[in-house]
Every structure is written in structure tokens, then in C-alpha cells.
C-alpha atoms as a PDB file:
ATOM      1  CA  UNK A   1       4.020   6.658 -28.742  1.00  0.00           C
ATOM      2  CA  UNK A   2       3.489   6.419 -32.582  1.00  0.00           C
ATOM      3  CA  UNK A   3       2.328  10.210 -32.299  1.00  0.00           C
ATOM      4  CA  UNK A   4       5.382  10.961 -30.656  1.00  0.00           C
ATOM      5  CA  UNK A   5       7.225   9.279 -33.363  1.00  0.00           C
ATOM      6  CA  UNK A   6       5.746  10.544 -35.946  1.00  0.00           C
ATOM      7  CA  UNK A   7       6.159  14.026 -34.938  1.00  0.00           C
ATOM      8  CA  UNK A   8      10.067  13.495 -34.389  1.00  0.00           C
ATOM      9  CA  UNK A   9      10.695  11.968 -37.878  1.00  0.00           C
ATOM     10  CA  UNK A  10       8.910  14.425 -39.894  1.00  0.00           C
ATOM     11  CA  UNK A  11       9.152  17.465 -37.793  1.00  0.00           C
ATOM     12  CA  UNK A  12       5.804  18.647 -37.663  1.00  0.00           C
ATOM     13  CA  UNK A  13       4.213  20.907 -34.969  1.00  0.00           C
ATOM     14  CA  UNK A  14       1.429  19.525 -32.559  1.00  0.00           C
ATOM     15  CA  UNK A  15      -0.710  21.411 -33.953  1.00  0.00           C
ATOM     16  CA  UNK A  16      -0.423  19.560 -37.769  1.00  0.00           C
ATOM     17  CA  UNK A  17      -0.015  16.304 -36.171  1.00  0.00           C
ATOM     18  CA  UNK A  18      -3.184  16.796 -33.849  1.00  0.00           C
ATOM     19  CA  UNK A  19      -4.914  17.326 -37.055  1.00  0.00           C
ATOM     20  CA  UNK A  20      -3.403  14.497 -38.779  1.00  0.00           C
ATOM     21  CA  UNK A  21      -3.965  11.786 -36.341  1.00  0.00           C
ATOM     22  CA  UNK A  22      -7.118  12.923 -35.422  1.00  0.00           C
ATOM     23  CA  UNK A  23      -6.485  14.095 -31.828  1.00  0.00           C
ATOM     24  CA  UNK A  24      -8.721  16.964 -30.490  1.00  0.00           C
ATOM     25  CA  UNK A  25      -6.351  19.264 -28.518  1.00  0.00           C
ATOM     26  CA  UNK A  26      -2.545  19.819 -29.443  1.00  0.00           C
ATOM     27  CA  UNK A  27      -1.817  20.626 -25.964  1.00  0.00           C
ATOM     28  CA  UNK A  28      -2.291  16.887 -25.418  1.00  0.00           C
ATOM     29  CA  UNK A  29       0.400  16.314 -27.489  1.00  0.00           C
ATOM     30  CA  UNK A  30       2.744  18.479 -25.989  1.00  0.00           C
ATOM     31  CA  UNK A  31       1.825  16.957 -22.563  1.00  0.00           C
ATOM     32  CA  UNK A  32       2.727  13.696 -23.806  1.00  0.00           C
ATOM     33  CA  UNK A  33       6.260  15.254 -25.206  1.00  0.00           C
ATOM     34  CA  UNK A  34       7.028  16.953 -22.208  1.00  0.00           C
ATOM     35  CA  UNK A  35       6.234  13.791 -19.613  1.00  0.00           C
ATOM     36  CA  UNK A  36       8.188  11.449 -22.522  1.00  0.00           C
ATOM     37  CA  UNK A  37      11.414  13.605 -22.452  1.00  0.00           C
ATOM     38  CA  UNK A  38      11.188  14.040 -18.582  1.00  0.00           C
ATOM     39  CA  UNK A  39      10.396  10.520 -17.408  1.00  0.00           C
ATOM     40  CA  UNK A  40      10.490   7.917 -20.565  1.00  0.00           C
ATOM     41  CA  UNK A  41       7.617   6.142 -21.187  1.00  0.00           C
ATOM     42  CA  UNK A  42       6.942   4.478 -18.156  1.00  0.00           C
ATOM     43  CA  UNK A  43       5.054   8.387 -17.782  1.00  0.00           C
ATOM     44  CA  UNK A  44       3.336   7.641 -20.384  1.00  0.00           C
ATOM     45  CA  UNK A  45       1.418   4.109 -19.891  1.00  0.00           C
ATOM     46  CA  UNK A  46      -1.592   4.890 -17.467  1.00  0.00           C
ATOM     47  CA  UNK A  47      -1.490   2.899 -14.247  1.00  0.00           C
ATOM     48  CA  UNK A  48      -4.739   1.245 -12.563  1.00  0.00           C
ATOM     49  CA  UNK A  49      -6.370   3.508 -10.354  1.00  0.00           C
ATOM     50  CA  UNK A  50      -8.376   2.207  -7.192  1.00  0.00           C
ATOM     51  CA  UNK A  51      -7.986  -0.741  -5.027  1.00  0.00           C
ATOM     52  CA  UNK A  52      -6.856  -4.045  -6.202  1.00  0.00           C
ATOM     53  CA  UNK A  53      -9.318  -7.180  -6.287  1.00  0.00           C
ATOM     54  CA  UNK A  54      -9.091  -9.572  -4.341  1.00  0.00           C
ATOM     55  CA  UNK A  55      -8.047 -13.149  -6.193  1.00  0.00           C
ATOM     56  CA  UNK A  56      -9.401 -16.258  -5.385  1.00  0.00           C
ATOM     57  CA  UNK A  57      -5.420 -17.871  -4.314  1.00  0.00           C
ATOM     58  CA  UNK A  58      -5.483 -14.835  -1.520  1.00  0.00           C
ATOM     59  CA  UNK A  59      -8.343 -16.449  -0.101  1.00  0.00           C
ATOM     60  CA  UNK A  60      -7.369 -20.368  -0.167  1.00  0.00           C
ATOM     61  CA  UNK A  61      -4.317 -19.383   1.299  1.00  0.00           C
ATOM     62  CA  UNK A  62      -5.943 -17.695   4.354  1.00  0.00           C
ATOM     63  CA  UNK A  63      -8.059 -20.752   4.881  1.00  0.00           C
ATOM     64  CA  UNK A  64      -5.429 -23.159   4.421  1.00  0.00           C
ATOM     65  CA  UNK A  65      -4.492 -25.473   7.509  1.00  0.00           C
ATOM     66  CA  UNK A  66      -0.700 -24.639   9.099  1.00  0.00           C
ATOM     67  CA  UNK A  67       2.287 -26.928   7.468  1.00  0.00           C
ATOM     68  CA  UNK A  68       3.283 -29.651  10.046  1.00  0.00           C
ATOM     69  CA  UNK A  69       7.064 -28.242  10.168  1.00  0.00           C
ATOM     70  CA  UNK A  70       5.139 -24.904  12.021  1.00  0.00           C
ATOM     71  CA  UNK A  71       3.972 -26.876  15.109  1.00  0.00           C
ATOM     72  CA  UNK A  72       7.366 -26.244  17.065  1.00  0.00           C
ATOM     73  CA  UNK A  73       6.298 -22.344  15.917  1.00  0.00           C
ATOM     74  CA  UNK A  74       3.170 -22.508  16.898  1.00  0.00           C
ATOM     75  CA  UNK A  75       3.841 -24.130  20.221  1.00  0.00           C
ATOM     76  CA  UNK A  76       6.287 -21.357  21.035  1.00  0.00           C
ATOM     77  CA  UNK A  77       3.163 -18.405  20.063  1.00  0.00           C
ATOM     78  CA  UNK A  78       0.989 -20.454  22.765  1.00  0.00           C
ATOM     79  CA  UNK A  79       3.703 -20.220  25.056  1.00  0.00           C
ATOM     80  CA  UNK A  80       4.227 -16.024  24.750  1.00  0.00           C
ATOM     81  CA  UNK A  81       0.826 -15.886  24.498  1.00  0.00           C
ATOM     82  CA  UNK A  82       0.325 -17.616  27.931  1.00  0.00           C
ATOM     83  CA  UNK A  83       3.379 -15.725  29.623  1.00  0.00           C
ATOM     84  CA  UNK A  84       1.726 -11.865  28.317  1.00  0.00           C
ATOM     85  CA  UNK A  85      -1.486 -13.394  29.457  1.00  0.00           C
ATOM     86  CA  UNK A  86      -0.222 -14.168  33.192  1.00  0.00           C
ATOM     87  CA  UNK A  87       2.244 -10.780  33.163  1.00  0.00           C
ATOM     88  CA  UNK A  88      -1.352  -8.647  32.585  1.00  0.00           C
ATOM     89  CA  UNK A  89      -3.669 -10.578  35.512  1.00  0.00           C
ATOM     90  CA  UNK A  90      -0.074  -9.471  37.619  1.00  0.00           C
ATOM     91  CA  UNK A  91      -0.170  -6.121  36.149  1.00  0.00           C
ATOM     92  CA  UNK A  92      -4.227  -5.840  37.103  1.00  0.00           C
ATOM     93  CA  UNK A  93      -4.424  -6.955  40.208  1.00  0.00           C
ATOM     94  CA  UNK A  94      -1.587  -4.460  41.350  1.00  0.00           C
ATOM     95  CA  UNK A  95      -3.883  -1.957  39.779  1.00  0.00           C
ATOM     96  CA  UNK A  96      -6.659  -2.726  41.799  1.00  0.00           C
ATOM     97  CA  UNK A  97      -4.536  -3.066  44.807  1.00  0.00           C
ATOM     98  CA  UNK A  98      -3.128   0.596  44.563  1.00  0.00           C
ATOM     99  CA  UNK A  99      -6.972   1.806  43.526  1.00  0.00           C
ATOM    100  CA  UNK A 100      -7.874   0.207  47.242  1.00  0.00           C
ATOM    101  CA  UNK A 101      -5.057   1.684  49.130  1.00  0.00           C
ATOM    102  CA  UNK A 102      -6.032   5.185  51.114  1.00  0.00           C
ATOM    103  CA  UNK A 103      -5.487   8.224  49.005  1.00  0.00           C
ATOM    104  CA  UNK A 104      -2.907  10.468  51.608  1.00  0.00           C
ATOM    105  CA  UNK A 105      -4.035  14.201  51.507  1.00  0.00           C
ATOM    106  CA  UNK A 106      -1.241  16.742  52.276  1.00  0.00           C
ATOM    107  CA  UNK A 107      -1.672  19.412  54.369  1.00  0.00           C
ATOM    108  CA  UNK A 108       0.291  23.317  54.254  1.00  0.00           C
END
């Protein structure tokens, strides 16, 4: 940003203020003017790259033991848990029932 700066109060070329502060290429320079004018300098500031760690609060929290105000939930899970567990022995003992039944062949 002080680059940036610099260059717009003085009016110097990238080239002279590569030179100046030091900077190896002037075509980084005008990289950083064009993403500044475009997007502010929220373009400029790199961002952290790769996945985020994972803090030791994300963990005690996975561990911790349910609130007591979360029993009435809870008994309500156990009770669609038992109604989708019933609804599938129904669904696969009809499957079994039609893999028994005689397989009809029809004839031209």
C-alpha cells in the first residue's frame, strides 16, 4: 500500500518506484495498481491458503455431554429413529416376500 501511495503522490512510473523501493519487477507494481483500482484493498491482503486447523474448543464441544433442556429433543430423535427403524423391517420383508413369489413368464 505505501508503494501504491507513494507512486500516486509523486507521480512516478513503476519502473522508478520499483527501483526506489527496492522491488525486483515493475510489473508487480502494476499488478498491485490494477487489482487496487479494480477491487480496493481487500485484493490486495493475501488470504490463508489450505485447510483450517482444527482448535482445541471444536473438540471439547464435540465431547461435551447434551444440556438437560435437550432431553424432550432427544426423546423425540429415539422416537423417529424407532418408527424409520420398524417402516424398513416392513419395507424388507415385503421385499423378500415378492423375491419368493413365482416369476409369471408370458407367452406370444
Amino acid at each position: 500500500m505505501n508503494v501504491l501511495n507513494y507512486m500516486n503522490e509523486t507521480g512516478t512510473s513503476s519502473i522508478d518506484t520499483a527501483a526506489l523501493f527496492n522491488i525486483s519487477s515493475p510489473g508487480m507494481i502494476r499488478n498491485w495498481k490494477i487489482k487496487f483500482e479494480a477491487g480496493g484493498y481487500d485484493t490486495l491482503v493475501t488470504k490463508k491458503k489450505g485447510r483450517p486447523s482444527m482448535n482445541k474448543e471444536t473438540k471439547r464441544i464435540t465431547k461435551s455431554k447434551p444440556a438437560e433442556g435437550s432431553v424432550e429433543a432427544l426423546e423425540a430423535r429415539i422416537k423417529q429413529l424407532e418408527m424409520e427403524n420398524a417402516y424398513l423391517k416392513k419395507l424388507n420383508t415385503l421385499v423378500q416376500m415378492q423375491e419368493k413369489l413365482p416369476i409369471k413368464s408370458k407367452r406370444k
